[in-house]
N, C-alpha and C. Protein backbone atom coordinates (compact mmCIF):
# COMPACT_ATOMS: atom_id res chain seq x y z
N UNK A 1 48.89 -12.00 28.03
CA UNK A 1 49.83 -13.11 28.14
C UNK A 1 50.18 -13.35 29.61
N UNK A 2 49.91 -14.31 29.94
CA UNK A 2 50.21 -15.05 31.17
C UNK A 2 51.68 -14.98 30.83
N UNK A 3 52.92 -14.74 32.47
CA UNK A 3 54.16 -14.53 32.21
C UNK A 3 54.61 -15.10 33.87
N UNK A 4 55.57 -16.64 33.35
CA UNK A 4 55.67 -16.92 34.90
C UNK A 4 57.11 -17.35 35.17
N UNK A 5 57.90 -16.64 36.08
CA UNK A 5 58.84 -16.60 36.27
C UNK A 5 59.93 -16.90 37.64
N UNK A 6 61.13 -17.79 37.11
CA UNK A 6 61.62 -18.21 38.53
C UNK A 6 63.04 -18.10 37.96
N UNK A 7 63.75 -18.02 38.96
CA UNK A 7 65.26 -17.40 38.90
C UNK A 7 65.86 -18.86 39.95
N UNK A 8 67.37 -19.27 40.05
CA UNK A 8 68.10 -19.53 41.49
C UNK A 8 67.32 -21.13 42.03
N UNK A 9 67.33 -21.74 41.02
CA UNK A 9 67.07 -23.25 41.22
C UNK A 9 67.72 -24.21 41.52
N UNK A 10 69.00 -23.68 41.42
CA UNK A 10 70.07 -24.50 41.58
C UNK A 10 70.45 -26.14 41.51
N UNK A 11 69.65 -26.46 40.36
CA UNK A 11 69.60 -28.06 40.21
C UNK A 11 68.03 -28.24 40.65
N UNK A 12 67.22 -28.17 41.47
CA UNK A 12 66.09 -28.17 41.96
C UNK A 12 65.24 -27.93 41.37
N UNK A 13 65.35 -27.61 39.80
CA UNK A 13 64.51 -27.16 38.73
C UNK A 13 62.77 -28.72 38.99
N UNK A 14 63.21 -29.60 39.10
CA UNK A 14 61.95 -30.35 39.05
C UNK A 14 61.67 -30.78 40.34
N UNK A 15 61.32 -30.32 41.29
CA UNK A 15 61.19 -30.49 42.83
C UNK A 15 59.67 -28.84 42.05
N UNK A 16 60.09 -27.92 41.36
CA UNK A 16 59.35 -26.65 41.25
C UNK A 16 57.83 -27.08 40.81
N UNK A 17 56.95 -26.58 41.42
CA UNK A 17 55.53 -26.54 40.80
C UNK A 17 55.22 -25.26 39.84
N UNK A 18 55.23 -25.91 38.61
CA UNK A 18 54.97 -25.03 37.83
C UNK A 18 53.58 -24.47 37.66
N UNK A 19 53.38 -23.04 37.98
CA UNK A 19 52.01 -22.71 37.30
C UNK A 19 51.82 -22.94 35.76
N UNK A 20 50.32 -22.33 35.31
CA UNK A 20 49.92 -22.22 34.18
C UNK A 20 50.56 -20.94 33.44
N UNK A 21 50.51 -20.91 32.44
CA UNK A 21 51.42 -19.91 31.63
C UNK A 21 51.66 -20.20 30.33
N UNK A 22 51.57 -18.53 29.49
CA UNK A 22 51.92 -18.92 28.05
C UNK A 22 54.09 -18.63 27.74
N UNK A 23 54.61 -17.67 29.01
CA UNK A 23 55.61 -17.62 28.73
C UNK A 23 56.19 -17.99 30.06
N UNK A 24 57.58 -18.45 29.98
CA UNK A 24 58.62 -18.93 31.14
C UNK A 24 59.42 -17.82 30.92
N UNK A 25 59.84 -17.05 32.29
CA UNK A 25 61.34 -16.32 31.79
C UNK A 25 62.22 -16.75 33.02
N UNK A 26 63.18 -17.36 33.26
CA UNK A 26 64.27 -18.22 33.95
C UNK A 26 65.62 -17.14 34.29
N UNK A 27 65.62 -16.32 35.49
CA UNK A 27 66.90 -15.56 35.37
C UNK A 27 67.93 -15.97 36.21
N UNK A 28 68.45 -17.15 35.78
CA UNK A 28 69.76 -17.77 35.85
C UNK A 28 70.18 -18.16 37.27
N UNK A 29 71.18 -19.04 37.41
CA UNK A 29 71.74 -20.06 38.30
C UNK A 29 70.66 -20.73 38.41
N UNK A 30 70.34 -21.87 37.30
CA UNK A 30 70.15 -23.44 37.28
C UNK A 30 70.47 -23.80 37.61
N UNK A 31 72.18 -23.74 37.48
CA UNK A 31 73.14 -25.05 38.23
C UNK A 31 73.62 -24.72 39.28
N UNK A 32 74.74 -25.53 39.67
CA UNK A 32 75.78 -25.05 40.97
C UNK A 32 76.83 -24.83 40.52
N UNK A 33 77.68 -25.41 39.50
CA UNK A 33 78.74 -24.73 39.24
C UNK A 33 79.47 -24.99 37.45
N UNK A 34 77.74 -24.71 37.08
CA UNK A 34 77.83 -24.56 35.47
C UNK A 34 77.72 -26.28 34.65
N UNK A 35 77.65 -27.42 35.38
CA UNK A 35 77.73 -28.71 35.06
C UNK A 35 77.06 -29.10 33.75
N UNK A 36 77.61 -28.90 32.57
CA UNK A 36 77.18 -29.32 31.36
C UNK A 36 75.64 -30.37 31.50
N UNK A 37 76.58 -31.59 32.29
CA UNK A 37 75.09 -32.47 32.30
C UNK A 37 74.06 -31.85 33.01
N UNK A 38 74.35 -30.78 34.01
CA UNK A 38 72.67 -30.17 34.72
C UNK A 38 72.27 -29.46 33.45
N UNK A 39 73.02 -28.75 32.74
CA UNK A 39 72.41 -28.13 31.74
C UNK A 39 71.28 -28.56 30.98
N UNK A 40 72.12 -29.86 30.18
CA UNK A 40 71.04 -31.09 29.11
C UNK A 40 69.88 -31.44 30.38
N UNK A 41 69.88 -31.93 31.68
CA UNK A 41 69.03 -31.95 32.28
C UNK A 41 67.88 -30.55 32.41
N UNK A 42 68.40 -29.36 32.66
CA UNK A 42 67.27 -28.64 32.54
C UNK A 42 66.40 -28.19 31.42
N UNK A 43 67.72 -28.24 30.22
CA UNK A 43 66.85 -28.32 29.15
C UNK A 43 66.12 -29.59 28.68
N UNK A 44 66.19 -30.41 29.05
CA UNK A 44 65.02 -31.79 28.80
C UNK A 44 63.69 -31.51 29.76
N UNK A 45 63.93 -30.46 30.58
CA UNK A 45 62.80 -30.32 31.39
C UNK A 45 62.09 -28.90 31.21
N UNK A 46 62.62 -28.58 30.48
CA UNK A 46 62.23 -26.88 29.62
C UNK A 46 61.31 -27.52 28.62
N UNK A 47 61.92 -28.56 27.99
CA UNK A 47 61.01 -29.23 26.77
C UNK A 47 59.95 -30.02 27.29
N UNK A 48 59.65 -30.22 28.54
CA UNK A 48 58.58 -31.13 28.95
C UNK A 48 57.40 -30.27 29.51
N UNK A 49 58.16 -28.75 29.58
CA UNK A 49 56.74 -27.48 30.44
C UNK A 49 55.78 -27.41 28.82
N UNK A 50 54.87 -26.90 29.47
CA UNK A 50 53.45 -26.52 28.44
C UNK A 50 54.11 -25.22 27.67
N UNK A 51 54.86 -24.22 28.18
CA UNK A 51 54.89 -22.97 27.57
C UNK A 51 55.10 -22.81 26.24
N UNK A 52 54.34 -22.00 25.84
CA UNK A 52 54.53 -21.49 24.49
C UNK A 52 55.87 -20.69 23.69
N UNK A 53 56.16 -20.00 24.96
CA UNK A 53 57.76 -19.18 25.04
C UNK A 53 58.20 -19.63 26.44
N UNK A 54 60.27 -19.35 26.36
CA UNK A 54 60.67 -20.19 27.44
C UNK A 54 62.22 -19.34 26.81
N UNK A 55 62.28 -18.13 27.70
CA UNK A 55 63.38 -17.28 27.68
C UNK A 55 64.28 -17.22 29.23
N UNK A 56 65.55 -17.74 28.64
CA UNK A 56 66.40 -17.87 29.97
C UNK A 56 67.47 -16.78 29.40
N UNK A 57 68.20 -16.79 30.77
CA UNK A 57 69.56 -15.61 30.89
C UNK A 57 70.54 -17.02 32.01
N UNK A 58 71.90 -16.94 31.76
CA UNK A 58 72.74 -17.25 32.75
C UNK A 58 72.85 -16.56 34.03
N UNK A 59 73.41 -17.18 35.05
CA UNK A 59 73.43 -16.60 36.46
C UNK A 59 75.03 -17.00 36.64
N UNK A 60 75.29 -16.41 37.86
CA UNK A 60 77.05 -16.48 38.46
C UNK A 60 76.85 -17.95 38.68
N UNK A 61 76.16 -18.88 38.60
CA UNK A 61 77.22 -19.99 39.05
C UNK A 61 76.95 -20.96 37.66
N UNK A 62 76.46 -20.26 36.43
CA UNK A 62 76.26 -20.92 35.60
C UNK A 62 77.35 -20.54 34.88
N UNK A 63 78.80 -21.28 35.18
CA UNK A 63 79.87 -20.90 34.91
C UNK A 63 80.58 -21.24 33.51
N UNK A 64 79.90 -22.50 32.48
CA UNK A 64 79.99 -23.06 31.81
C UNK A 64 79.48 -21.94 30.50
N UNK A 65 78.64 -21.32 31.12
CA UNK A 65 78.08 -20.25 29.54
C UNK A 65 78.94 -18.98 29.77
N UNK A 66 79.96 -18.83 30.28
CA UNK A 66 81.28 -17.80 30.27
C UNK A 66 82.31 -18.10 29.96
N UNK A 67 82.73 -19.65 30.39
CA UNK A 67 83.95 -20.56 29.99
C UNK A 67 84.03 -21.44 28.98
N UNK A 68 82.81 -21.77 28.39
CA UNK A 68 82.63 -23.06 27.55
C UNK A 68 81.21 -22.44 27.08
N UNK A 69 81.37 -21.10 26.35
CA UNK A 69 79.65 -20.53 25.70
C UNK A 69 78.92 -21.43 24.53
N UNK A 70 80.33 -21.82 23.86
CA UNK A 70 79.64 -22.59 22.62
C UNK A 70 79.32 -24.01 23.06
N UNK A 71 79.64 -24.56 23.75
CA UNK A 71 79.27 -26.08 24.27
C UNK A 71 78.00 -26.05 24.94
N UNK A 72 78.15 -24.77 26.15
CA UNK A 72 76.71 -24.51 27.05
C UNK A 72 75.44 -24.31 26.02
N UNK A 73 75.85 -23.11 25.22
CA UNK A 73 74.83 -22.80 24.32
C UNK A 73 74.19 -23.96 23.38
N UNK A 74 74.67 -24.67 22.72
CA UNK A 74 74.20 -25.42 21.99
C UNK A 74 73.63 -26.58 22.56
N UNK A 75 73.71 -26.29 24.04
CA UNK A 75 72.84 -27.17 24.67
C UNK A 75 71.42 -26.76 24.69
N UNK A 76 71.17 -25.88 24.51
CA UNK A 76 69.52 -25.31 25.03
C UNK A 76 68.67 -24.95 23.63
N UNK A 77 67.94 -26.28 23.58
CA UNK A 77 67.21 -26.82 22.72
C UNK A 77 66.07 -26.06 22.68
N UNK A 78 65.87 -25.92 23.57
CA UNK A 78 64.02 -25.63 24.17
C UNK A 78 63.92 -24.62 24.65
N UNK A 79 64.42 -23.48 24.37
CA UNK A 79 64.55 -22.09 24.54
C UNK A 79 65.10 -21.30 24.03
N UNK A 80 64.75 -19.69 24.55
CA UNK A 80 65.98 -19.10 23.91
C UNK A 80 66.85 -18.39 25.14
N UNK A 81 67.59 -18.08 24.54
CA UNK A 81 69.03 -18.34 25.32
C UNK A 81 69.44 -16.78 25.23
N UNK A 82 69.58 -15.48 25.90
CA UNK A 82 69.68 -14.15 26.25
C UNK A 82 70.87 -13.85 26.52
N UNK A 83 72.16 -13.42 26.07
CA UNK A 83 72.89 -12.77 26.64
C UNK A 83 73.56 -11.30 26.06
N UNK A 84 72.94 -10.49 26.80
CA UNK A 84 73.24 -8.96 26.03
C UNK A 84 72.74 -8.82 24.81
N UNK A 85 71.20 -9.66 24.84
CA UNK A 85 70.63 -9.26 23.33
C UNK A 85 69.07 -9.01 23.81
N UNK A 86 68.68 -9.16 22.59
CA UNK A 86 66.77 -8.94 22.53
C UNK A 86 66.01 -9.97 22.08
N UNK A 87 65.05 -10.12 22.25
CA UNK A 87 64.02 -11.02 21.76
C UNK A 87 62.65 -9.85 21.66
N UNK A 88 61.84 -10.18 20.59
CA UNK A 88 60.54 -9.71 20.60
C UNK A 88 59.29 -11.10 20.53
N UNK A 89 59.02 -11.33 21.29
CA UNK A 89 57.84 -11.89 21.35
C UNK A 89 56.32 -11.74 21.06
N UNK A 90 55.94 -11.91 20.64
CA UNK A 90 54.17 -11.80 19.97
C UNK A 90 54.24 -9.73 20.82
N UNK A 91 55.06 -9.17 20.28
CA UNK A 91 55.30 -7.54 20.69
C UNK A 91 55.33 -7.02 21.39
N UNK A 92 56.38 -8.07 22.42
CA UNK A 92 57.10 -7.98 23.73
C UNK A 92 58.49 -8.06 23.73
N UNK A 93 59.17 -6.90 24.16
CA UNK A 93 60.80 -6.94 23.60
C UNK A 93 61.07 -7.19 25.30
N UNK A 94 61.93 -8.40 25.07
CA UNK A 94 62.62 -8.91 26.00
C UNK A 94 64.11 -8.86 26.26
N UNK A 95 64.95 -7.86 26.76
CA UNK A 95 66.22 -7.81 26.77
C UNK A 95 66.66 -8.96 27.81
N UNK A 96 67.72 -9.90 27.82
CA UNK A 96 68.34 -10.49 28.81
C UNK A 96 70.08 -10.37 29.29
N UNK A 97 70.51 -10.45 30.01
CA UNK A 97 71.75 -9.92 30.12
C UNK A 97 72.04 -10.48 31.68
N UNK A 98 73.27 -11.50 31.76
CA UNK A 98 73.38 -12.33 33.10
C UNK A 98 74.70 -11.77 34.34
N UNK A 99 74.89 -10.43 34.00
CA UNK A 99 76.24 -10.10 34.64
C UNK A 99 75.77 -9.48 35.49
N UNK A 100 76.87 -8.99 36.82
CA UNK A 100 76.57 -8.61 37.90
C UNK A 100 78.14 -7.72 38.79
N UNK A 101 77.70 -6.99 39.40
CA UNK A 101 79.07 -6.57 40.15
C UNK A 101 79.46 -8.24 40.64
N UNK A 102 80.85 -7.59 41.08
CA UNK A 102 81.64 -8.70 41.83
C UNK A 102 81.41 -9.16 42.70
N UNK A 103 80.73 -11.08 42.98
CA UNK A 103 80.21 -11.65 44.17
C UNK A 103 81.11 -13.11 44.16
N UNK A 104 81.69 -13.16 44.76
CA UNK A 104 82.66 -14.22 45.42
C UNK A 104 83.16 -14.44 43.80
N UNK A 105 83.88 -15.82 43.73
CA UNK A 105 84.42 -16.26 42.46
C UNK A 105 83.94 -16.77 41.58
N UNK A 106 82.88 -16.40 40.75
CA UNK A 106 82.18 -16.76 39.94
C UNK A 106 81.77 -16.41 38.71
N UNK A 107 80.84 -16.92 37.82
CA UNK A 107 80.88 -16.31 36.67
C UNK A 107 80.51 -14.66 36.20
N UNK A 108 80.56 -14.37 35.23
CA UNK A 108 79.80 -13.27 34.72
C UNK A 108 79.69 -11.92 35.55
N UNK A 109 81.27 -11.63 36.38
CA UNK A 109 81.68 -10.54 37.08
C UNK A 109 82.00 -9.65 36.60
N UNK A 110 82.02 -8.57 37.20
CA UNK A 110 82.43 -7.22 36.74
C UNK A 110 82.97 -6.20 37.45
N UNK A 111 83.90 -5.78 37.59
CA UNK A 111 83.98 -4.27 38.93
C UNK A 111 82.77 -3.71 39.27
N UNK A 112 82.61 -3.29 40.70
CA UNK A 112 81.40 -2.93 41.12
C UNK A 112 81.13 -1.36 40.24
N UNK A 113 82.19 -1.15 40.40
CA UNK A 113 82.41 0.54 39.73
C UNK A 113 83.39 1.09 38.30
N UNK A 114 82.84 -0.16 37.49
CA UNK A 114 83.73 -0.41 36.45
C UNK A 114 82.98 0.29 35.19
N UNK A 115 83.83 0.93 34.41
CA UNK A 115 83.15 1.04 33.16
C UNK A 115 82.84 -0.33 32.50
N UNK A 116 82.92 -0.80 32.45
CA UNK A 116 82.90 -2.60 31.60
C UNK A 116 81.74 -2.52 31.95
N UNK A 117 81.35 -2.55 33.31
CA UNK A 117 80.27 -2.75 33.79
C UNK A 117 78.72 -1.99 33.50
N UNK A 118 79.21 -0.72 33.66
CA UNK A 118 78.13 0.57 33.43
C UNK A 118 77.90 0.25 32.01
N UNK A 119 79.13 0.11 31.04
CA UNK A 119 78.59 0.02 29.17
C UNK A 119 77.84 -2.02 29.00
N UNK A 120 77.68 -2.44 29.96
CA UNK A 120 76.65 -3.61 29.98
C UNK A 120 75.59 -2.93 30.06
N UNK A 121 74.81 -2.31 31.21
CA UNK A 121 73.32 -1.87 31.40
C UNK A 121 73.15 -0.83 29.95
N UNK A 122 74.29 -0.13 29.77
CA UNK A 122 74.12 1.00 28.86
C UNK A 122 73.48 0.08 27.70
N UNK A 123 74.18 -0.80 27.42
CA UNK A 123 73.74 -1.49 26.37
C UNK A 123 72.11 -1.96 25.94
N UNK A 124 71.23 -1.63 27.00
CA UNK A 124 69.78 -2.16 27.29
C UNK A 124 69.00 -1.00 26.18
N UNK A 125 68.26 -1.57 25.54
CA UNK A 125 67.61 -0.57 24.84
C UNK A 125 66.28 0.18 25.13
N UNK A 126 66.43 1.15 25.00
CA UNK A 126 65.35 2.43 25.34
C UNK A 126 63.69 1.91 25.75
N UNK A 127 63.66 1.19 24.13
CA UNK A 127 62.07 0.27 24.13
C UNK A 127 61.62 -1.20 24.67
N UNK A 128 62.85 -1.42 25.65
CA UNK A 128 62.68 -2.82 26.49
C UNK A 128 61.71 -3.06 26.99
N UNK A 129 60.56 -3.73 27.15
CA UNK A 129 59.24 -3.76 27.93
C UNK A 129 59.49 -4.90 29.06
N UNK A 130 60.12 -6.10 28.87
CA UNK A 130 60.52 -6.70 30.03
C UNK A 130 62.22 -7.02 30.25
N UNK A 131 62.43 -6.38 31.18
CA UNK A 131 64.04 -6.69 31.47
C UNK A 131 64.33 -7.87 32.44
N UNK A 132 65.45 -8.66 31.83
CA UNK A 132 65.48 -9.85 32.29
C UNK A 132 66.91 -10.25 32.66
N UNK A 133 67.42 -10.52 34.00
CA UNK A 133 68.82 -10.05 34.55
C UNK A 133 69.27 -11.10 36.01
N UNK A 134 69.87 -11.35 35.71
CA UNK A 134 70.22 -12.41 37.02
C UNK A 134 70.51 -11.48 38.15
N UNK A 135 71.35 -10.38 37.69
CA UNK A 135 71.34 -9.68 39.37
C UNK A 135 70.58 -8.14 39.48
N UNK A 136 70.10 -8.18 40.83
CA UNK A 136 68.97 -7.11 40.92
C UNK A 136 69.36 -5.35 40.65
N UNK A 137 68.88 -4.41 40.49
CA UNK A 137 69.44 -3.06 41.05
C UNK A 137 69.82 -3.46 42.32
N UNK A 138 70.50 -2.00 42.52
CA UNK A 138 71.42 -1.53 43.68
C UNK A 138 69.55 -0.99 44.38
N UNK A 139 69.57 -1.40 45.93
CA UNK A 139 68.36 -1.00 46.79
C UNK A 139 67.08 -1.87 46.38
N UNK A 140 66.76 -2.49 45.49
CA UNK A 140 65.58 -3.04 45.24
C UNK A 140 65.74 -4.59 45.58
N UNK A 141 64.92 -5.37 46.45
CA UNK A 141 65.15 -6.45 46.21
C UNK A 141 66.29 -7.13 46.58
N UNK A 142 67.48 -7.05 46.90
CA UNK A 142 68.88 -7.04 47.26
C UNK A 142 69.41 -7.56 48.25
N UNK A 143 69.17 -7.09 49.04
CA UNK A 143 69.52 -7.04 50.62
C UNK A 143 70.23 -8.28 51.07
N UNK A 144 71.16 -8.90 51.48
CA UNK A 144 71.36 -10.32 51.82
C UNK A 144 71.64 -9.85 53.36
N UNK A 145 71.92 -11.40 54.03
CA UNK A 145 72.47 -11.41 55.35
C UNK A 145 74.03 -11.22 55.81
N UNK A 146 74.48 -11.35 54.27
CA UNK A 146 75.94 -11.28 54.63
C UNK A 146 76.61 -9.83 54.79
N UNK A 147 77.35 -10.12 55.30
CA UNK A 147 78.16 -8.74 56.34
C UNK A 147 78.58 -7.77 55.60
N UNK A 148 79.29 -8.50 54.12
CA UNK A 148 80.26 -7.78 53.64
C UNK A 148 79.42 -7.56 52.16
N UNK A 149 78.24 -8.26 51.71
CA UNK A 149 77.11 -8.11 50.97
C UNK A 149 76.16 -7.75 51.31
N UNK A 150 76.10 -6.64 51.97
CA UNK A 150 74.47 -5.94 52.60
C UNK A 150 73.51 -5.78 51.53
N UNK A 151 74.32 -4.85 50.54
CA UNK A 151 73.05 -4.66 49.44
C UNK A 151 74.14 -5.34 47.88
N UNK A 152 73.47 -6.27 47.25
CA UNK A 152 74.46 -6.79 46.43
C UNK A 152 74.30 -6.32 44.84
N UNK A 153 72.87 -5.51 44.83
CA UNK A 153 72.79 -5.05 43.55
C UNK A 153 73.33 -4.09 42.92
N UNK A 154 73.54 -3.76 41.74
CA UNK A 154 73.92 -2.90 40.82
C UNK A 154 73.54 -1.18 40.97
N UNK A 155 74.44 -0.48 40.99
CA UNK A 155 74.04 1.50 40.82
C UNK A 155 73.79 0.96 39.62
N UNK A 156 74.27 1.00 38.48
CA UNK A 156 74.68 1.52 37.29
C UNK A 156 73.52 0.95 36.75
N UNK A 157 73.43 -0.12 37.11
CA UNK A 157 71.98 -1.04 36.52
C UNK A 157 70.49 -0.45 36.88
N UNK A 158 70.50 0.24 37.73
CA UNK A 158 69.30 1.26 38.65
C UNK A 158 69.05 2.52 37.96
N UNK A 159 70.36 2.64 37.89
CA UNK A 159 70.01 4.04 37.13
C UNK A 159 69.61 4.05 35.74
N UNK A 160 69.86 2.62 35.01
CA UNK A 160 69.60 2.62 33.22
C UNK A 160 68.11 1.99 33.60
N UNK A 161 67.63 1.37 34.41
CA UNK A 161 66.67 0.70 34.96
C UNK A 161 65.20 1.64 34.77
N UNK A 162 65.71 3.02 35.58
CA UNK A 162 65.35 4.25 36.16
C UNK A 162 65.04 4.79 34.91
N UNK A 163 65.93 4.85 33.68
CA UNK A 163 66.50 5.84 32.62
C UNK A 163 65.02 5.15 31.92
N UNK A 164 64.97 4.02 31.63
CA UNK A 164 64.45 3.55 30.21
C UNK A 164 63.16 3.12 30.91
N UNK A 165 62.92 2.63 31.90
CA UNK A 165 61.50 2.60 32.63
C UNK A 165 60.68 1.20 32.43
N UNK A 166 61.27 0.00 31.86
CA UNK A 166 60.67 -0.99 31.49
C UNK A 166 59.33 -1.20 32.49
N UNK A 167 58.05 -2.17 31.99
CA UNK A 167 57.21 -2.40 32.65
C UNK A 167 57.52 -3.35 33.87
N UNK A 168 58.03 -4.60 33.47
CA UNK A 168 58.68 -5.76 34.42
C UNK A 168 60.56 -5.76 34.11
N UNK A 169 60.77 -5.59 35.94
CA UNK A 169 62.40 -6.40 35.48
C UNK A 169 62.23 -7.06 36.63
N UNK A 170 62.75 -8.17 35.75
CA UNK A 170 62.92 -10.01 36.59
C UNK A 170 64.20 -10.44 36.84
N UNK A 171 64.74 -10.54 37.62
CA UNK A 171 65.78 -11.11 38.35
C UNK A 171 65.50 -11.84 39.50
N UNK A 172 66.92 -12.52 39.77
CA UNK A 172 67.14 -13.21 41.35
C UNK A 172 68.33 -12.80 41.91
N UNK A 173 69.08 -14.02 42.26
CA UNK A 173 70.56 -13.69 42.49
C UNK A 173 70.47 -13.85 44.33
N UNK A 174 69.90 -12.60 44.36
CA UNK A 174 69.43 -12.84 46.48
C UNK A 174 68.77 -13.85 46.85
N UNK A 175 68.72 -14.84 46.94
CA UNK A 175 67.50 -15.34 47.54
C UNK A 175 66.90 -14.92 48.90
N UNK A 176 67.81 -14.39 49.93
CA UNK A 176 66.30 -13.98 50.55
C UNK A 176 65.72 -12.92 50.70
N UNK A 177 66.05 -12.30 49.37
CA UNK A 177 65.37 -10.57 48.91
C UNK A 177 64.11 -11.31 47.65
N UNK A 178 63.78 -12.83 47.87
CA UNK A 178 62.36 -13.10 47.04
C UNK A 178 61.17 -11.79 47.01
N UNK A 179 60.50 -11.66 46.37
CA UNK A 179 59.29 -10.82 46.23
C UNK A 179 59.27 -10.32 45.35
N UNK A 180 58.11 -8.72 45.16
CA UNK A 180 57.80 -7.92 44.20
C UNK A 180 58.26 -6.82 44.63
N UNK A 181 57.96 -5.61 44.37
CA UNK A 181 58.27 -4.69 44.69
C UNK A 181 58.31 -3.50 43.23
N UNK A 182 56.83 -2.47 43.48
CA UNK A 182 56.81 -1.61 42.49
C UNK A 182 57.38 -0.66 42.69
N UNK A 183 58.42 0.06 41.95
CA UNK A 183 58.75 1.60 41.74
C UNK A 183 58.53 2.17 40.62
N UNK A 184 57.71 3.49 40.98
CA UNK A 184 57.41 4.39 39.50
C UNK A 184 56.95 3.04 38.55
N UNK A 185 56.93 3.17 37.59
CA UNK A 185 55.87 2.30 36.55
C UNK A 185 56.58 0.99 36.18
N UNK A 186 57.59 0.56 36.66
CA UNK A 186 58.76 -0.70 36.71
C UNK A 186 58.14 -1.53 38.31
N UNK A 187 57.67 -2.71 37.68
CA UNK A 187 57.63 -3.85 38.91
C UNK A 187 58.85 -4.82 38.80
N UNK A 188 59.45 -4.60 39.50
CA UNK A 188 60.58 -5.03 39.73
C UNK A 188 60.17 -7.11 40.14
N UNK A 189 60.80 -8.03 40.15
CA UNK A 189 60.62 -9.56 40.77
C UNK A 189 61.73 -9.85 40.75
N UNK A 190 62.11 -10.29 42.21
CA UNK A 190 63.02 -11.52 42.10
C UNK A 190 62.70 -12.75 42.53
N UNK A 191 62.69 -13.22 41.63
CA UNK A 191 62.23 -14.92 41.19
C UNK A 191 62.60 -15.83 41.85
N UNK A 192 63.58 -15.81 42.72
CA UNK A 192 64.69 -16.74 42.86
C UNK A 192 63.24 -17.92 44.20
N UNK A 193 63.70 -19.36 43.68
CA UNK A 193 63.14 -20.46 44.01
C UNK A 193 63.53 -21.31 45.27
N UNK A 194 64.94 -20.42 45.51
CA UNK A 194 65.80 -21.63 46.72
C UNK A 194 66.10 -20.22 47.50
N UNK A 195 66.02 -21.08 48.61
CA UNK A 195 65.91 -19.69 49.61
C UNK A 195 67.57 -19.23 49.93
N UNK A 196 68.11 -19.12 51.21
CA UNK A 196 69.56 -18.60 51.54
C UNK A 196 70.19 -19.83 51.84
N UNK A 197 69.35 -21.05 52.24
CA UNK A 197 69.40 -22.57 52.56
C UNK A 197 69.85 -23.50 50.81
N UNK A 198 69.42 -23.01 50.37
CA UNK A 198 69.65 -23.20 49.33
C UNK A 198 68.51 -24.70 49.11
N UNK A 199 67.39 -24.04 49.67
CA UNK A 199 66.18 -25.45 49.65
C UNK A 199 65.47 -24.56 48.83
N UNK A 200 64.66 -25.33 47.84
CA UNK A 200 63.70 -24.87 46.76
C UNK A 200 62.47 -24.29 47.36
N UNK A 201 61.91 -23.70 48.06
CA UNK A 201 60.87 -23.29 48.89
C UNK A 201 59.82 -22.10 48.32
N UNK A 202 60.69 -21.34 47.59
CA UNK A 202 59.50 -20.37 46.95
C UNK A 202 59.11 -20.68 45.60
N UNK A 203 57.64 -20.04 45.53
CA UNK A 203 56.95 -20.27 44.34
C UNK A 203 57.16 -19.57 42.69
N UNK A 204 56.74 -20.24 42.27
CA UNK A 204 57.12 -18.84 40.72
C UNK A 204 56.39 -17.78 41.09
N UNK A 205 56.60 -16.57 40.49
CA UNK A 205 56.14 -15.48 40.43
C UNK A 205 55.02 -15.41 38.91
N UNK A 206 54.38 -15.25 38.76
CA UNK A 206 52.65 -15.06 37.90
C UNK A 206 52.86 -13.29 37.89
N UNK A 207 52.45 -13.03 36.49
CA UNK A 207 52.32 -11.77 36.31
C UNK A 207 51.71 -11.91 34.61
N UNK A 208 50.36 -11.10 34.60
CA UNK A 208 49.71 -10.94 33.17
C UNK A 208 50.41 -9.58 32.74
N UNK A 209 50.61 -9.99 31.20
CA UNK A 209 51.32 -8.76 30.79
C UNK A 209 50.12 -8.25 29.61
């Protein structure tokens, strides 16, 4: 299965060149600040890709699926829609889950060092084969320019990451921590499409599973 994935579009969803692919996985911030109508817009454009499967997760500025879940949700026609659950696909278990330590004022926060937080990753199950997460581990992928956000990813998420060993985990969240990056038998991606400019500039990420 062809598996092609982009995170951090921020409205810019159709400016993206989509590759070929039988599955989409989307790890969150579509919008800028959760806008119902960008929503129905990206999902009218979820329904216009070729894919066969088309699995999204929310991101921090998709603020509308934390504040308004049942309005956001019942917007997304043309996919499925991940939060702290599973999907199995043609016998591909896909966990998704859109929370993150605490980054400015936005959605789907948590104490950096919170139990709330740690019993989210805990929640990931043992036999996950692709993990799917708007914000990255703690050290992988991460890194931003900002002073007081050097490394913005998750311990707690690294270590269940570490624990259960999935093949792919896909996230964004950084944009300019874009790339791959393998550890031990987990290829880690962050997807993300708009750079620190917040201009759409990188490509999807392609990966055969």
């Amino acid at each position: 299965m062809r598996v092609v994935c982009i995170s951090d579009t921020h409205t810019f969803h159709r400016k993206v060149k989509m590759p070929d692919g039988d599955m989409l996985l989307v790890a969150g911030d579509f919008t800028n600040i959760g806008e119902l109508c960008i929503v129905d817009n990206f999902n009218n454009w979820l329904g216009s890709l070729p894919y066969s499967h088309i699995v999204v997760v929310a991101g921090n500025h998709d603020t509308s699926f934390q504040k308004r879940p049942k309005q956001a949700r019942e917007r997304f026609t043309n996919c499925i829609y991940l939060q702290d659950e599973s999907v199995t696909i043609e016998g591909i278990k896909i966990y998704g889950s859109p929370w993150q330590p605490e980054f400015c004022n936005w959605a789907f926060n948590l104490p950096r060092e919170s139990k709330e937080l740690k019993k989210k990753w805990e929640a990931i199950p043992k036999d996950t084969d692709i993990l799917l997460t708007h914000c990255p581990p703690m050290g992988i992928l991460d890194r931003t320019g900002h002073p007081v956000f050097y490394r913005a990813g998750c311990q707690y998420l690294l270590n269940r990451v570490k624990k259960i060993a999935p093949k792919y985990h896909v996230f964004g969240h950084i944009h300019g921590a874009y790339g791959q990056q393998q550890v031990g038998n987990t290829t880690f991606i962050n997807a993300s499409i708009c750079n620190e400019s917040y201009a759409p500039v990188h490509k999807p990420v392609v990966f055969d599973y």
